[in-house]
PDB file of N, CA and C in Angstrom:
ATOM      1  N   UNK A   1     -18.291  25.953 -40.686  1.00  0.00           N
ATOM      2  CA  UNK A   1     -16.914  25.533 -40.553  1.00  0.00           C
ATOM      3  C   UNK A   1     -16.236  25.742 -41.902  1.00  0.00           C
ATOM      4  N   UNK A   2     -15.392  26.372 -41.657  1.00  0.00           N
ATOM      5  CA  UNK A   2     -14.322  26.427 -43.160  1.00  0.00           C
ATOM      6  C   UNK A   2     -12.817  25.499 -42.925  1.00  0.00           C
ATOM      7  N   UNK A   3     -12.288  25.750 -43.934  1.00  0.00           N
ATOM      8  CA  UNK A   3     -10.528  25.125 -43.675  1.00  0.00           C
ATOM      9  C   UNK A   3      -9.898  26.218 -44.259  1.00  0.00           C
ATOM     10  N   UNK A   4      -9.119  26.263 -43.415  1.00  0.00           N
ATOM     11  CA  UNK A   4      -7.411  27.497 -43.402  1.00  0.00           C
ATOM     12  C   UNK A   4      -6.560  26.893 -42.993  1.00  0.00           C
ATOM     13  N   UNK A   5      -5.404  26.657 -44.280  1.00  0.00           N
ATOM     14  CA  UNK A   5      -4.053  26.168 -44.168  1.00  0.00           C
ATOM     15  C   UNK A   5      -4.265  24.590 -43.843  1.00  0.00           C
ATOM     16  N   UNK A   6      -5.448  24.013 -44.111  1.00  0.00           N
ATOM     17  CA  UNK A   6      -5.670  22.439 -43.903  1.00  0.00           C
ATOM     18  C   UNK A   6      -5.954  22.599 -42.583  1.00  0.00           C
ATOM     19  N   UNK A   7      -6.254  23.533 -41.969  1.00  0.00           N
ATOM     20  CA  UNK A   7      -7.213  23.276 -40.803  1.00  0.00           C
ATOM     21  C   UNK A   7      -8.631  23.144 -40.734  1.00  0.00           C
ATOM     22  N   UNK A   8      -9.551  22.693 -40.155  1.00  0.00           N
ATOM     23  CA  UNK A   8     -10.729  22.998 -39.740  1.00  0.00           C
ATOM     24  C   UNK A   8     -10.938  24.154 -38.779  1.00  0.00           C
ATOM     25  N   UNK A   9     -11.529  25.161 -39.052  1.00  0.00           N
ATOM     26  CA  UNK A   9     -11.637  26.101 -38.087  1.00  0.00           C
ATOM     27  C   UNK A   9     -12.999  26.459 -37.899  1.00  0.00           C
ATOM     28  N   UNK A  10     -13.159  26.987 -37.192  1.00  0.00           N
ATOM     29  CA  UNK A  10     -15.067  28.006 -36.779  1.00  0.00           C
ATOM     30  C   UNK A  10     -14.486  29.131 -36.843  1.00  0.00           C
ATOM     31  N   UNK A  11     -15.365  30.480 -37.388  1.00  0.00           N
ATOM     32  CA  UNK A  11     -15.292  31.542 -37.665  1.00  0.00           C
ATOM     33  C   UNK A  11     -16.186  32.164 -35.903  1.00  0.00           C
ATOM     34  N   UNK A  12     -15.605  33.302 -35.449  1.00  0.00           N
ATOM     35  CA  UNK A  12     -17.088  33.651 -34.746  1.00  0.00           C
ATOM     36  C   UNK A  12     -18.553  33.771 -35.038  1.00  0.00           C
ATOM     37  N   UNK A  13     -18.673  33.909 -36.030  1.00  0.00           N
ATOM     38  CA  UNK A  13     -19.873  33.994 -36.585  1.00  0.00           C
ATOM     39  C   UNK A  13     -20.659  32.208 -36.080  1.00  0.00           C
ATOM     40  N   UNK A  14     -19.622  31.466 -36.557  1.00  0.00           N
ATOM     41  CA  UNK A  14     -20.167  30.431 -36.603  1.00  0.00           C
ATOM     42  C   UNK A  14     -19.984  29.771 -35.297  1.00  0.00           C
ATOM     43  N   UNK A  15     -19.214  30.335 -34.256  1.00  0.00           N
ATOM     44  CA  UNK A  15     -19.709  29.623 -32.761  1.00  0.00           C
ATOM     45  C   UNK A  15     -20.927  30.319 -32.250  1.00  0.00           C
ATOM     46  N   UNK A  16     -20.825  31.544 -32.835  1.00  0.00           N
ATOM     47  CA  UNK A  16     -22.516  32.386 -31.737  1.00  0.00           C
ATOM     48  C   UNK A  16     -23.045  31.270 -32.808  1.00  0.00           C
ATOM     49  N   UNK A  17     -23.294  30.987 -33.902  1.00  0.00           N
ATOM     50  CA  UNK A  17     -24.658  30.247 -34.526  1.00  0.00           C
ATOM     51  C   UNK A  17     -24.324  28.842 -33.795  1.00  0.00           C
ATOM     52  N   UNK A  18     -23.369  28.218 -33.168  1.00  0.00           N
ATOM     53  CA  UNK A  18     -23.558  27.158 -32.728  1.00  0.00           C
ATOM     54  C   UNK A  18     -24.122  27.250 -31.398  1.00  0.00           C
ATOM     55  N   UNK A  19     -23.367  28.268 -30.514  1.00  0.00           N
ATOM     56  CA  UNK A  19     -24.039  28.426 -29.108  1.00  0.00           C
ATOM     57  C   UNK A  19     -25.193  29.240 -29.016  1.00  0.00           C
ATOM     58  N   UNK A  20     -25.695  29.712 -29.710  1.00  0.00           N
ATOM     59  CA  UNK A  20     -27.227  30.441 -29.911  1.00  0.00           C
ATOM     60  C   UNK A  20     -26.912  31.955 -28.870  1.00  0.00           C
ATOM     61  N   UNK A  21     -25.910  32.428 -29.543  1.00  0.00           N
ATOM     62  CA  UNK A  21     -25.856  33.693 -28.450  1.00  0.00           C
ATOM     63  C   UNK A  21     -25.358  34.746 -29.739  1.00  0.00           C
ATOM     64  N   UNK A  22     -25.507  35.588 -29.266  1.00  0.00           N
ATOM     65  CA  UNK A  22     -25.207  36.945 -29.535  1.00  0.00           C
ATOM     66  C   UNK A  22     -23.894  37.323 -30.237  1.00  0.00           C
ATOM     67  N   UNK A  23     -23.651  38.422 -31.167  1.00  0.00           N
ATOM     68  CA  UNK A  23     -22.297  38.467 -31.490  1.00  0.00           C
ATOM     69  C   UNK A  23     -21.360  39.342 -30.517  1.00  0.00           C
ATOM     70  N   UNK A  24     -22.257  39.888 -29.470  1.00  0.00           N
ATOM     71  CA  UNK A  24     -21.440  40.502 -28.493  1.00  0.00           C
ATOM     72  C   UNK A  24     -20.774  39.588 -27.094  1.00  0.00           C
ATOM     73  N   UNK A  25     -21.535  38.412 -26.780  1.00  0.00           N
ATOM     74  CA  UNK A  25     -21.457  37.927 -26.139  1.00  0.00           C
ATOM     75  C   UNK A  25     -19.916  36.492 -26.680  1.00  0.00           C
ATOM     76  N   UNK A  26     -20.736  36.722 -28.123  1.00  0.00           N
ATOM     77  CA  UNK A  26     -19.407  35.780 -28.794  1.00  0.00           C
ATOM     78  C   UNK A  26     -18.073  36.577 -28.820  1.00  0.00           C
ATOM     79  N   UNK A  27     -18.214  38.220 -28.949  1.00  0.00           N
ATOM     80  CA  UNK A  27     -16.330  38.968 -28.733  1.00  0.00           C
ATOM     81  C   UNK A  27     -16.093  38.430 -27.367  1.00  0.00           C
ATOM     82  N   UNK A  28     -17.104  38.792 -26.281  1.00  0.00           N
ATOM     83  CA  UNK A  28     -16.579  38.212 -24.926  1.00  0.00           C
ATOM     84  C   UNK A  28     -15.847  37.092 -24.700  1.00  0.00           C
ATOM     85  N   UNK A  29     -16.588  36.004 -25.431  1.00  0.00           N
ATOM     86  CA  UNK A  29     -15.825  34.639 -25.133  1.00  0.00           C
ATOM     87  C   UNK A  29     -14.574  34.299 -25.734  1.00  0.00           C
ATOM     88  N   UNK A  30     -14.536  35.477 -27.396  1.00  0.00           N
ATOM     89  CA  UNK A  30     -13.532  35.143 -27.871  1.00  0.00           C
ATOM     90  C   UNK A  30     -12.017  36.219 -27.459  1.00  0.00           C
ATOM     91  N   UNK A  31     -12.614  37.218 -26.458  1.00  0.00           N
ATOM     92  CA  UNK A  31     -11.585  37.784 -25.940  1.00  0.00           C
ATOM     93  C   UNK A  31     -11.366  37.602 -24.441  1.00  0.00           C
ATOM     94  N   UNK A  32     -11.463  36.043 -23.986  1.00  0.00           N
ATOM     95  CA  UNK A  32     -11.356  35.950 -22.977  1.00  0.00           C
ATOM     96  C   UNK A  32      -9.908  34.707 -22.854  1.00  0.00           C
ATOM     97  N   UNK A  33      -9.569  34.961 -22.119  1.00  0.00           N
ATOM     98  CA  UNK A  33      -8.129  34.039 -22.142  1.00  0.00           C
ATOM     99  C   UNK A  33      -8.024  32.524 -22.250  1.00  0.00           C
ATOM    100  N   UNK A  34      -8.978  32.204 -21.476  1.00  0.00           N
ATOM    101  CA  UNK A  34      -9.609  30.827 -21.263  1.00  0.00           C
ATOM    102  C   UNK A  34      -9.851  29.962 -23.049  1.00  0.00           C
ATOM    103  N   UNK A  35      -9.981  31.126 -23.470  1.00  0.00           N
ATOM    104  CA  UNK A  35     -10.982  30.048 -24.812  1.00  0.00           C
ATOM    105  C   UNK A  35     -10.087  30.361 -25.830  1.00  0.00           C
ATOM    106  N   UNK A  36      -9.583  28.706 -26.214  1.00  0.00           N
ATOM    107  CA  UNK A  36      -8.668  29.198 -27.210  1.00  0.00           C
ATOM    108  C   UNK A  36      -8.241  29.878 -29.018  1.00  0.00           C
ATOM    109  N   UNK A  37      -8.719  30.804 -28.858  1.00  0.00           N
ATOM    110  CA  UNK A  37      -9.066  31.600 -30.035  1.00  0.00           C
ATOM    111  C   UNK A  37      -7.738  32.271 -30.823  1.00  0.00           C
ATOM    112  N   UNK A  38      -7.829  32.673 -31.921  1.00  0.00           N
ATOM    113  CA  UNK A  38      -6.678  33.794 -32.180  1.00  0.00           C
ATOM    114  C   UNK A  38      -7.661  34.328 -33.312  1.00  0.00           C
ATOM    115  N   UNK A  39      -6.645  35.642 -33.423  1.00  0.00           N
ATOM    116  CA  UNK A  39      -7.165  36.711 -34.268  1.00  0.00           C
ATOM    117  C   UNK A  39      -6.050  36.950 -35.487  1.00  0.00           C
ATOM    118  N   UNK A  40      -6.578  36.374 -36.782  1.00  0.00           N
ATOM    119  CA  UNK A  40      -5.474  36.986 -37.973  1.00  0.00           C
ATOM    120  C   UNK A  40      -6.410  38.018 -38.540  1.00  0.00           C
ATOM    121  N   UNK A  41      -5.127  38.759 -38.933  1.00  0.00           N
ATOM    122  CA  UNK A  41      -5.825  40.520 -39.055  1.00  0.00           C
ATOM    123  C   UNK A  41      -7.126  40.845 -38.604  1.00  0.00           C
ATOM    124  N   UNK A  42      -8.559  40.602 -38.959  1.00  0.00           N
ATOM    125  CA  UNK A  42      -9.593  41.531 -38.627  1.00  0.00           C
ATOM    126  C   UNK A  42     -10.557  40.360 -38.190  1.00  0.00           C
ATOM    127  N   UNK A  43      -9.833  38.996 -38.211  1.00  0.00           N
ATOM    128  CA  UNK A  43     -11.535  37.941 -37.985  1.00  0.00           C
ATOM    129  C   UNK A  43     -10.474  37.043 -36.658  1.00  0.00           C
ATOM    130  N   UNK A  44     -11.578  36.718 -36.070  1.00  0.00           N
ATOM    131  CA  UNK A  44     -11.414  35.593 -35.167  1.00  0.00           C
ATOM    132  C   UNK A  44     -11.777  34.266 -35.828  1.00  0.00           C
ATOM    133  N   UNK A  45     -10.707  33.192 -35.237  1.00  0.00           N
ATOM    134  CA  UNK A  45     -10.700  31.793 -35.635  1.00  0.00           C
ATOM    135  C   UNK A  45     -10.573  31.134 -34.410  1.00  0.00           C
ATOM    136  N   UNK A  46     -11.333  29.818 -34.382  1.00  0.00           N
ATOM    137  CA  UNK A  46     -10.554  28.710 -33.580  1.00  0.00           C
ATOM    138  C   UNK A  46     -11.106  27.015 -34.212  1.00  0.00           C
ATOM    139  N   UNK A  47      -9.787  26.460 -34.157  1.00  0.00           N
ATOM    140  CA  UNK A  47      -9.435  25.359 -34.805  1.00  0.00           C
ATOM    141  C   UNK A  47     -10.696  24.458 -33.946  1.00  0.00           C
ATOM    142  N   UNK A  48     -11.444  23.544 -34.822  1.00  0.00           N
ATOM    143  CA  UNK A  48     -12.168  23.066 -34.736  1.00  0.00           C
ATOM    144  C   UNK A  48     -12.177  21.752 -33.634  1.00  0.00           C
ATOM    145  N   UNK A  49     -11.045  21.337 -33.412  1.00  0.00           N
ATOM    146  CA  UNK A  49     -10.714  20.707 -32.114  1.00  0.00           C
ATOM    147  C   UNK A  49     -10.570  21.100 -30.671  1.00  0.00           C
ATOM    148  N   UNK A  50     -10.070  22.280 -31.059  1.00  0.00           N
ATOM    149  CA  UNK A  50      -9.918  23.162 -29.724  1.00  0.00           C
ATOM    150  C   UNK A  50     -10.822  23.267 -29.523  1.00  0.00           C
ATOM    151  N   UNK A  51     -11.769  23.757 -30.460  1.00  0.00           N
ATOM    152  CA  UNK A  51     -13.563  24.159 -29.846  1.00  0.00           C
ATOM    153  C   UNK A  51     -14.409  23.045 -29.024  1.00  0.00           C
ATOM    154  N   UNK A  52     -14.063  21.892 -29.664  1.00  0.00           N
ATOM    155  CA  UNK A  52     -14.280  20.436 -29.321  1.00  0.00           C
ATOM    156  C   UNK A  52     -14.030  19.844 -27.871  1.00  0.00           C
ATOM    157  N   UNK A  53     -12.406  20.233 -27.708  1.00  0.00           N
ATOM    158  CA  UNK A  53     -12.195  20.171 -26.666  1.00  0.00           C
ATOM    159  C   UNK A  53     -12.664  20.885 -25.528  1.00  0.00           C
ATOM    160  N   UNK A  54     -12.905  22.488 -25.583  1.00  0.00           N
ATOM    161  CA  UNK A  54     -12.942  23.591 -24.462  1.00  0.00           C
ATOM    162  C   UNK A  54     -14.508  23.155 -24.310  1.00  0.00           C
ATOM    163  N   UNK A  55     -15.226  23.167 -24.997  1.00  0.00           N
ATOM    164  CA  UNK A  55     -16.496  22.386 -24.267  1.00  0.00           C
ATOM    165  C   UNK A  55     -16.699  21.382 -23.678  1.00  0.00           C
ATOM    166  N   UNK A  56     -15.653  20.312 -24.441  1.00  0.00           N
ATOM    167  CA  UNK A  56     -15.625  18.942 -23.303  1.00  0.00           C
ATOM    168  C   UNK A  56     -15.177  19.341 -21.927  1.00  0.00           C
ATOM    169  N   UNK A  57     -13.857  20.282 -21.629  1.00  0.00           N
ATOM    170  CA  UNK A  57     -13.892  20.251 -20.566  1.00  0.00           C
ATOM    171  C   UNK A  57     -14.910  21.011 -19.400  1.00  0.00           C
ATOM    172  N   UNK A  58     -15.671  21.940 -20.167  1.00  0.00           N
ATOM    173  CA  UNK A  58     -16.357  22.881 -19.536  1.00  0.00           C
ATOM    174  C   UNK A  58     -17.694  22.230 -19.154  1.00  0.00           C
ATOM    175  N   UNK A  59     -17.728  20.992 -19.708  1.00  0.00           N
ATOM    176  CA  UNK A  59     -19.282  19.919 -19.718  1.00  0.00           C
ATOM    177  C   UNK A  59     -19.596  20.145 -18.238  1.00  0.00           C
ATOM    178  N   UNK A  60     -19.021  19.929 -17.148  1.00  0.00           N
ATOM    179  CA  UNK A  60     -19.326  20.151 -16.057  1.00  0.00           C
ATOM    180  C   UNK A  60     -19.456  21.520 -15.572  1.00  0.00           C
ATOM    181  N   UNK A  61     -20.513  22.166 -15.128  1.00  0.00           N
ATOM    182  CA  UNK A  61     -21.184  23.731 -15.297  1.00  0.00           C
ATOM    183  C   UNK A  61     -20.058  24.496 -13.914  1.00  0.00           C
ATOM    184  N   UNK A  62     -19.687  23.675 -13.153  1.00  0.00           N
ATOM    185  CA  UNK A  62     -18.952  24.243 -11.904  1.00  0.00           C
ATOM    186  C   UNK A  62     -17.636  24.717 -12.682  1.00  0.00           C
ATOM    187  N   UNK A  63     -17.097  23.979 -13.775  1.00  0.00           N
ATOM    188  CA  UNK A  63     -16.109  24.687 -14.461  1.00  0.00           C
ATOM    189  C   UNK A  63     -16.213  25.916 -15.498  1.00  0.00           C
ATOM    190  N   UNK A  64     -17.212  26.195 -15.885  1.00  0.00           N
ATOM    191  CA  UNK A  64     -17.296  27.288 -17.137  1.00  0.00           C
ATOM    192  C   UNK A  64     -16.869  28.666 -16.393  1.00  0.00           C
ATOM    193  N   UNK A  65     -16.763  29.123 -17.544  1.00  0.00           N
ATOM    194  CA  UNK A  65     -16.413  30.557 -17.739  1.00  0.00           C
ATOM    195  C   UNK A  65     -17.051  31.301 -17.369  1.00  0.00           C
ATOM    196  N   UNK A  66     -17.184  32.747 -16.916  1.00  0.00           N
ATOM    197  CA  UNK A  66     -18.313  33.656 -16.737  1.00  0.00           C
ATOM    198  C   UNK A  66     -17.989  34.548 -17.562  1.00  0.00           C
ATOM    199  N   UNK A  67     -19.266  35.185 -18.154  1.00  0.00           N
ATOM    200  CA  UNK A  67     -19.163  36.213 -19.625  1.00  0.00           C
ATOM    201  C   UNK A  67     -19.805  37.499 -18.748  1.00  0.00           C
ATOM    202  N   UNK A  68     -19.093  38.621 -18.867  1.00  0.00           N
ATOM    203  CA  UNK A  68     -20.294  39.623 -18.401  1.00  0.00           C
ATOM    204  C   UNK A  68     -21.461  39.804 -18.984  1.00  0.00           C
TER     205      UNK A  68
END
């Protein structure tokens, strides 16, 4: 976890090391609409609450996402 602009954010790097997956599987999730991510110039970020949150709601498996 780093801070940008007094945020807390996760880098991709650092959600595949949290969800134990892949860095290909981590572009998937982070280019999927559902998950709230953004891209400044060349790296993906998402604010450390959001991340917080999109798993709370996804806790129940009938709601998640599907990754190809």
């Amino acid at each position: 976890m780093q801070e940008l602009a007094g945020m807390k954010v996760y880098s991709l790097k650092d959600v595949c090391q949290l969800l134990k997956i892949g860095s290909k599987k981590g572009l998937e999730l982070f280019n999927n609409n559902e998950f709230p991510a953004q891209r400044v110039g060349r790296s993906w970020w998402i604010e450390a609450d959001a991340f917080k949150e999109f798993l709370k709601e996804r806790h129940d498996y009938s709601k998640s996402i599907t990754l190809r």
